[in-house]
Protein backbone atom coordinates (compact mmCIF):
# COMPACT_ATOMS: atom_id res chain seq x y z
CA UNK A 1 0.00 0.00 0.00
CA UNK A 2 1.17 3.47 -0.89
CA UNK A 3 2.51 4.99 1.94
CA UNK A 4 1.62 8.76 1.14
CA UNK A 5 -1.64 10.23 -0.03
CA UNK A 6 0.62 13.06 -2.20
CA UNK A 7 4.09 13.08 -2.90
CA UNK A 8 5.63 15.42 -5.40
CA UNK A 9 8.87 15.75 -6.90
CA UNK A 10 10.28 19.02 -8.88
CA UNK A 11 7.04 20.44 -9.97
CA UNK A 12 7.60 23.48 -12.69
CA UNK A 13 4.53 25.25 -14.05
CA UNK A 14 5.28 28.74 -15.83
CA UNK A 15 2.89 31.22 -16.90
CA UNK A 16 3.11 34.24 -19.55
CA UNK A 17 5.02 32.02 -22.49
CA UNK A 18 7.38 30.74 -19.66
CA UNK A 19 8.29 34.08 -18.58
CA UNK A 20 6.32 33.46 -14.92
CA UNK A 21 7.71 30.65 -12.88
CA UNK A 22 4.14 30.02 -10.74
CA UNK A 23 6.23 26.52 -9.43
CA UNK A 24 10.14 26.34 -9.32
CA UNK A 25 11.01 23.03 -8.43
CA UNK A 26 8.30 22.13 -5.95
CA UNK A 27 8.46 19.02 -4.00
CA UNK A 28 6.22 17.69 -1.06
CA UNK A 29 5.33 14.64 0.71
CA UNK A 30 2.04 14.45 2.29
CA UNK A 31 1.21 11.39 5.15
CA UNK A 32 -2.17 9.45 5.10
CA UNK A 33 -4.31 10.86 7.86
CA UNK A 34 -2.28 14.07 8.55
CA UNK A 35 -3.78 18.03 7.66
CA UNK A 36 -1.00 19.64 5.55
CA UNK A 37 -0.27 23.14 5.09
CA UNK A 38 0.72 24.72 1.87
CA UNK A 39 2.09 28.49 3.96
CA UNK A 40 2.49 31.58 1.49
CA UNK A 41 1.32 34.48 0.58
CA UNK A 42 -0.84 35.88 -2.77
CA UNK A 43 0.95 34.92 -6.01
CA UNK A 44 3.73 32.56 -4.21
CA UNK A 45 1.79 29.13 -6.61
CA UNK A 46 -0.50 27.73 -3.58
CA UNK A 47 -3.60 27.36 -6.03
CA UNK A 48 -1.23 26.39 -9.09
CA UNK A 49 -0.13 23.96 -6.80
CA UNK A 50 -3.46 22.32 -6.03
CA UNK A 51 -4.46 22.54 -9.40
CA UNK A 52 -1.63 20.53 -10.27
CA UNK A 53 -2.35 18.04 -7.74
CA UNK A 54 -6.42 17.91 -8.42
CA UNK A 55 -5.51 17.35 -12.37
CA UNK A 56 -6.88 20.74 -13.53
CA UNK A 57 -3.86 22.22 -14.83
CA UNK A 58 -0.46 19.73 -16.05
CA UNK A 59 2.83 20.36 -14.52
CA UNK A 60 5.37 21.29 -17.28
CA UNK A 61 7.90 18.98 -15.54
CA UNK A 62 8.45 16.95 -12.54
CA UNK A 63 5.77 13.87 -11.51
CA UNK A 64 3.25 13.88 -8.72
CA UNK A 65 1.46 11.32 -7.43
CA UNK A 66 -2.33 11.37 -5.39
CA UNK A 67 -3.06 8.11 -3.11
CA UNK A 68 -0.67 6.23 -5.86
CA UNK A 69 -2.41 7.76 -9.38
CA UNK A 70 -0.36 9.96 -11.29
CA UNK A 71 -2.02 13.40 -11.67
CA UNK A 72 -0.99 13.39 -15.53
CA UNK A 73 -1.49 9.41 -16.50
CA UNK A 74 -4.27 8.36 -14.44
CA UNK A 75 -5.94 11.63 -13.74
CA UNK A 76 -9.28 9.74 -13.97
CA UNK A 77 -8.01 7.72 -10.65
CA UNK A 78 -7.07 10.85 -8.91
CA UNK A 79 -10.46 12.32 -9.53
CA UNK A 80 -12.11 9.54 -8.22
CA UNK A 81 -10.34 9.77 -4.70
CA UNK A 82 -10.58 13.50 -4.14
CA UNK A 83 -12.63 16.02 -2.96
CA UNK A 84 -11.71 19.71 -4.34
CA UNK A 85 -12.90 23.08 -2.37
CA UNK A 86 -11.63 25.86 -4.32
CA UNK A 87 -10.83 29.54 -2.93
CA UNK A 88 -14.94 30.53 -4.22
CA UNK A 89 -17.88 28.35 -3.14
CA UNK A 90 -18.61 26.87 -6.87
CA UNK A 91 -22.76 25.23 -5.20
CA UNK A 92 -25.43 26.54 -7.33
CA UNK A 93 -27.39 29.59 -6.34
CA UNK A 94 -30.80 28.55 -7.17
CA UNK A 95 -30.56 25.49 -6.23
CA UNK A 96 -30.96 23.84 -2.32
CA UNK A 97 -28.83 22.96 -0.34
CA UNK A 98 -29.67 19.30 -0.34
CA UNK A 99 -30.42 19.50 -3.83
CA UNK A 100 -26.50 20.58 -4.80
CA UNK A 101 -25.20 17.63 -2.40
CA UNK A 102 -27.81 15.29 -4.15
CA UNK A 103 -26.36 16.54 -7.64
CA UNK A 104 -23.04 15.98 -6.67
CA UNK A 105 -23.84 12.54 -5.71
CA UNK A 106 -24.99 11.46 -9.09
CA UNK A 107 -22.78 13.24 -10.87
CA UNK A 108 -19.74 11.15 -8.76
CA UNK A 109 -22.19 7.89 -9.74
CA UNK A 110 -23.40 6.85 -6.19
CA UNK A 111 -26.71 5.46 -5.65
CA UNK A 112 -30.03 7.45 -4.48
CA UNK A 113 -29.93 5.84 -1.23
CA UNK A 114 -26.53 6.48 -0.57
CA UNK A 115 -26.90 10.08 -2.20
CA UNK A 116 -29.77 10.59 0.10
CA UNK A 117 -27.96 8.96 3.20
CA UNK A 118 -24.74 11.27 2.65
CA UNK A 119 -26.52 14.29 1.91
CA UNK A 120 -28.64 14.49 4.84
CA UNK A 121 -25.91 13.64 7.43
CA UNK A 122 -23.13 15.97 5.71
CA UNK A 123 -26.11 19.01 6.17
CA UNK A 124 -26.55 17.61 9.29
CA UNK A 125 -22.98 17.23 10.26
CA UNK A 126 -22.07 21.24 8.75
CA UNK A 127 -25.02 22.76 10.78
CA UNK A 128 -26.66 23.15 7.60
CA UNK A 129 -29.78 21.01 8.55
CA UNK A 130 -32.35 23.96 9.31
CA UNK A 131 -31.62 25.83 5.81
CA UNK A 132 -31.56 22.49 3.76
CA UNK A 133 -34.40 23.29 1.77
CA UNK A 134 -33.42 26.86 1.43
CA UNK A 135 -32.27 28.31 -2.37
CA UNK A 136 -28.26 29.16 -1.27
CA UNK A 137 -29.03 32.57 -3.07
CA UNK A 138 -30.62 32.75 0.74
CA UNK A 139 -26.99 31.43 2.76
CA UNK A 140 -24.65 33.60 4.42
CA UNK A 141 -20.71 33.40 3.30
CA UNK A 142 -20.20 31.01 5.84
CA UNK A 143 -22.74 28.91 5.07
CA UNK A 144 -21.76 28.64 1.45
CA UNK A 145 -18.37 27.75 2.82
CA UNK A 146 -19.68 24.64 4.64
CA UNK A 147 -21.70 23.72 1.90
CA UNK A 148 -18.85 23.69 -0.66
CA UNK A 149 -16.81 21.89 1.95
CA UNK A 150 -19.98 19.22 2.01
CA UNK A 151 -19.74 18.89 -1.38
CA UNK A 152 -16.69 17.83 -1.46
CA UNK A 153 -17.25 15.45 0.74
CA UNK A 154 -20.20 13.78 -0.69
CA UNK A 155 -18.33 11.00 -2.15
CA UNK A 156 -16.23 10.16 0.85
CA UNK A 157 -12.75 11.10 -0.55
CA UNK A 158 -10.21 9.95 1.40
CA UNK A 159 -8.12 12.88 0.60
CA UNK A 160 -9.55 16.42 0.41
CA UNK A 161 -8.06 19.43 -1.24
CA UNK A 162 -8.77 22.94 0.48
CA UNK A 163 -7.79 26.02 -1.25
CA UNK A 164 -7.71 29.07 1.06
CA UNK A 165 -11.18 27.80 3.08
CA UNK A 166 -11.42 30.76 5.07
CA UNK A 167 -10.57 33.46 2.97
CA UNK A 168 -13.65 36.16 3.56
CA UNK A 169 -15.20 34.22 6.13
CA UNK A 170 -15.67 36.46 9.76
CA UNK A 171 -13.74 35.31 12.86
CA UNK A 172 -16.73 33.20 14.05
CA UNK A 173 -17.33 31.16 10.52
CA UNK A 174 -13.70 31.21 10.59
CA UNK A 175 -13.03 29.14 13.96
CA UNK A 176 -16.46 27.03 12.52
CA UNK A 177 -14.63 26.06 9.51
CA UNK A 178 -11.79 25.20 11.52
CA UNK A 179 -13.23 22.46 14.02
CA UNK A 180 -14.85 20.60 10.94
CA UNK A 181 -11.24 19.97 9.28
CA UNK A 182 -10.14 19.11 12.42
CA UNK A 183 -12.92 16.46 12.82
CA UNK A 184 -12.62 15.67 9.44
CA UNK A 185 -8.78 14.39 10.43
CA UNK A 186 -9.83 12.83 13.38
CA UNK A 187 -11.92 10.78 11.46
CA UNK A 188 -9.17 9.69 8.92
CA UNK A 189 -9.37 12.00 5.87
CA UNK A 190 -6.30 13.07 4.68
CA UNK A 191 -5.93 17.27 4.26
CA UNK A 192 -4.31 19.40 2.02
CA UNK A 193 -4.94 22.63 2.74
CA UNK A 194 -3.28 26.49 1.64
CA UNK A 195 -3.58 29.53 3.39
CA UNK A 196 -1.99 32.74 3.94
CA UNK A 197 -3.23 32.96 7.83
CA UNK A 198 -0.78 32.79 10.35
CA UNK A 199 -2.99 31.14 12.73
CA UNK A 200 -4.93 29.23 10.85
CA UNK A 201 -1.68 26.76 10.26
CA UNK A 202 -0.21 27.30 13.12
CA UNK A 203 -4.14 25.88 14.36
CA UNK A 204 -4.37 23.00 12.08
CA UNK A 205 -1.53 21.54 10.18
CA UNK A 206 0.20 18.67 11.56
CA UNK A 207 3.39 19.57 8.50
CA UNK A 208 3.83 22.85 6.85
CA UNK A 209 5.54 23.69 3.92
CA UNK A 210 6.17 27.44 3.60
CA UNK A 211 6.36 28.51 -0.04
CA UNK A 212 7.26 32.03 -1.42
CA UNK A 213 7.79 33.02 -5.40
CA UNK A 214 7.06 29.50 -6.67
CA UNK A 215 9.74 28.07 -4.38
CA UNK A 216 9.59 25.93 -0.92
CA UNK A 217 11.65 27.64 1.33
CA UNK A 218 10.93 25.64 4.56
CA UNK A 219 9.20 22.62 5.62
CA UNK A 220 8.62 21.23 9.39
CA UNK A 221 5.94 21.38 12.08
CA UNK A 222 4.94 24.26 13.69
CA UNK A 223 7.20 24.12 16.53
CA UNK A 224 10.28 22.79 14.16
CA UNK A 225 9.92 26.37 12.38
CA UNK A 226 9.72 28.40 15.30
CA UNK A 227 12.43 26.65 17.05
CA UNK A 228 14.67 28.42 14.49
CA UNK A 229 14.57 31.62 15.95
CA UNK A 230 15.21 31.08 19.19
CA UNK A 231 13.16 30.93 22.67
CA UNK A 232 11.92 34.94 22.43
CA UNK A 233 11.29 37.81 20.26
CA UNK A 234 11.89 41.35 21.81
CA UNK A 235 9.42 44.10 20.64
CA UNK A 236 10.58 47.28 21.45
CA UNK A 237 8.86 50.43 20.23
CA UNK A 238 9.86 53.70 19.17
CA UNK A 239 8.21 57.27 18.90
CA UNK A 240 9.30 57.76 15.10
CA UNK A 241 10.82 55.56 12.50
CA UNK A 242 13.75 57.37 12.76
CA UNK A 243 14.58 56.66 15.94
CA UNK A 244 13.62 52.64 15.49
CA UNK A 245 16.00 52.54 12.80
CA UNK A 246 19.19 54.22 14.97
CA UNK A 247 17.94 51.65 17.66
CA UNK A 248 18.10 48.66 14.97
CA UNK A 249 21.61 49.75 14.22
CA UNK A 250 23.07 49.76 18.01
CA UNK A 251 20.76 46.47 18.71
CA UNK A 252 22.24 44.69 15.92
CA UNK A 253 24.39 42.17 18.15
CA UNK A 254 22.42 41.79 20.83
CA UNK A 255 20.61 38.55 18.95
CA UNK A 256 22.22 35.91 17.19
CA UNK A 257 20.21 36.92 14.42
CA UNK A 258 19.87 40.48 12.99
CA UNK A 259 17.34 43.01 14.08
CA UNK A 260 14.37 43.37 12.06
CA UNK A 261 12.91 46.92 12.04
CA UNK A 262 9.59 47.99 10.30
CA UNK A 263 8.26 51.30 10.73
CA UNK A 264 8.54 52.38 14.46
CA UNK A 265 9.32 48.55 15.87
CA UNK A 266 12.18 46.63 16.65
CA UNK A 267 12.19 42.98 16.60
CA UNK A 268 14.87 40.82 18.00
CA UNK A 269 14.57 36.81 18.18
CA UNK A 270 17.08 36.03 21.26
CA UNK A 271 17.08 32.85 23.36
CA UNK A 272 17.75 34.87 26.73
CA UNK A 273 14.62 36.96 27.00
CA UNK A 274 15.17 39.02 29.92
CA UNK A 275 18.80 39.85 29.38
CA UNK A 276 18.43 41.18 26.07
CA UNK A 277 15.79 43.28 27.18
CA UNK A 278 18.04 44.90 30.12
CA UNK A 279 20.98 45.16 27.25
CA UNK A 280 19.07 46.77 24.42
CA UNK A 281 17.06 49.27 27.23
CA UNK A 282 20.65 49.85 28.85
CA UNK A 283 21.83 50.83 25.07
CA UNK A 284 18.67 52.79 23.89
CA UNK A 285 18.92 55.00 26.98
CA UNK A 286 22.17 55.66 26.90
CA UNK A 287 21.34 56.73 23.24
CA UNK A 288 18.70 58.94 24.25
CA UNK A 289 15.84 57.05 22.69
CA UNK A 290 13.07 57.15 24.07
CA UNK A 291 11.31 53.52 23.92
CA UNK A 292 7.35 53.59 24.34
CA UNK A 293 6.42 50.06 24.21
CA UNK A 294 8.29 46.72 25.46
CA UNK A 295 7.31 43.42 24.76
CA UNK A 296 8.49 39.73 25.43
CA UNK A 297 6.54 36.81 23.11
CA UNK A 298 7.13 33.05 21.60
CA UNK A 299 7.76 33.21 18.07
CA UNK A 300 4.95 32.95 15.83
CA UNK A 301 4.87 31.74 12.28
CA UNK A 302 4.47 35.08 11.05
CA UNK A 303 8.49 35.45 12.57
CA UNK A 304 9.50 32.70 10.32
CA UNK A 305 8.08 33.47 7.48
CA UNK A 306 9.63 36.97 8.21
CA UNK A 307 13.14 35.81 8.57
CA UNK A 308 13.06 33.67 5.81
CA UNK A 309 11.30 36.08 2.92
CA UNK A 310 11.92 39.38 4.47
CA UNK A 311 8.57 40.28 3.88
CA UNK A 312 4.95 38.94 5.94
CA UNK A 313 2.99 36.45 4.86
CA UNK A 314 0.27 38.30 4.23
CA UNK A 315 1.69 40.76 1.87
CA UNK A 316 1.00 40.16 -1.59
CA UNK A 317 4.25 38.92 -3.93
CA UNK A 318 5.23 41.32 -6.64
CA UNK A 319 4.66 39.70 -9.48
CA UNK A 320 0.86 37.95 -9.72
CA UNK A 321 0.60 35.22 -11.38
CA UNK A 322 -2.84 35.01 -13.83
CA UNK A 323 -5.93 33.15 -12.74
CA UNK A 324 -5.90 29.36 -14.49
CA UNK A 325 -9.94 28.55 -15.22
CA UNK A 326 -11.06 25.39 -15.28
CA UNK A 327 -13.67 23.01 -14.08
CA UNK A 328 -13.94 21.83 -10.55
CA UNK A 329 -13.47 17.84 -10.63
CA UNK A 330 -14.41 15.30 -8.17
């Protein structure tokens, strides 16, 4: 038995006559059972990625492989044991709930009675019970959401393919959305999921691979990535950006690594918290700087991805790369 549900090796898609690299050399590995998450912000090839992966789009080299099929010779076997959720809620407006699950069931070949079964415990299951009867015309964003993720789900894929599944949603839907993947692992399904929230894979994904212009740039647990910049980060703020930036030049060797300063805040990861605190307030004063905020923290994910792009996740890459279309496939 195939030991991973994904495992890719050099994927290269370019865009723009070849003039975009969307992947550059991409390879993953992705365990039975586990959530994965694909880390990076807009335009770094997260959806290219999936689309790869769900057969929508070809690779232009490298080989990939989904619970043993490969995505460009046996596409039709890949299909069969996925479930897709793409960054927009693709149900039908006019139609109910239940009737886009029961759709979805015939369309993927299963029975009425199983159709029928599925549908009313995945509605059941997704809170969506009440409003099964309702046009989705009628459904708030985050019931849409839940509804696409049902959909997906309607042909009990063992592995399931989420592509930004919060993106939009409000805090609440948000942490909704989040305790159905997480029962959805618990139960055995195997998820592959990208997102450019901090928290959200910090939250769910057992691996992470953090990916930035088309490249993988680091891959680990949460707690593997974090543990490379030490125990602490130091916050200190400043009243102007000129003065954070004199401060970033005297604190420079008070870390291991080197300070990080953006706009009027200094950020130092250091494994001896309060030392470095009494050194870099001993220098600033001494400097006449007048600090006007102080902070000790863990290191968050939004630190590594920091340290190892320069820039936060959530900022957008420079170069886009164009929207792919194609059909949704289960």
């Amino acid at each position: 038995m195939h030991d991973l549900a994904v495992e890719a090796r050099d994927i290269v898609r370019t865009f723009r006559d070849g003039s975009v690299h969307a992947l550059d050399g991409v390879s993953l590995s992705v365990e039975r059972g586990q959530i994965f998450g694909l880390l990076g912000p807009n335009g770094s090839g997260k959806t290219t990625m999936i689309r790869i992966l769900s057969t929508i789009i070809r690779p232009d080299s490298g080989t990939a492989t989904v619970n043993g099929a490969d995505v460009v010779h046996q596409a039709n076997a890949v299909r069969r044991s996925i479930g897709l959720a793409g960054q927009f809620a693709t149900v039908d407006d006019n139609l109910t709930g239940i009737e886009n699950l029961r759709m979805i069931g015939r369309l993927n070949h299963l029975s009425r009675a199983v159709v029928t079964e599925r549908s009313v415990a995945l509605l059941e299951e997704f809170g969506l019970a009440d409003a099964a009867r309702r046009n989705v015309k009628t459904y708030s964003g985050g019931m849409r959401r839940r509804l696409d993720l049902a959909a997906a789900l309607v042909a009990s894929p063992p592995l399931l393919f989420l592509d930004e599944p919060t993106t939009g949603l409000d805090p609440q839907s948000r942490q909704d959305l989040w305790a159905i993947i997480e029962g959805l692992a618990e139960s055995g399904t195997t998820v592959l999921l990208t997102t450019q929230y901090l928290e959200e894979a910090d939250r769910l994904a057992h691996q992470l691979a953090v990916l930035d212009r088309g490249r993988i740039i680091a891959q680990g647990t949460s707690s593997e990535l974090k543990s490379r910049l030490g125990a602490t980060v130091l916050s200190l703020t400043f009243a102007s950006t000129e003065a954070a930036q004199r401060a970033g030049a005297l604190l420079a060797d008070v870390a291991a690594k080197p300070a990080f300063v953006e706009g009027t805040v200094v950020d130092l990861t250091v494994d001896d918290g309060p030392a470095a605190a009494a050194e870099s307030l001993r220098r600033v004063d001494a400097a006449a700087l007048s600090v006007t905020g102080l902070a000790l923290r863990e290191p968050s994910l939004d630190d590594v991805f920091l340290t190892l792009t320069g820039h936060h996740a959530e900022d957008e890459a420079a170069e886009s790369v164009p929207a792919v279309r194609g059909r949704r496939r289960r």
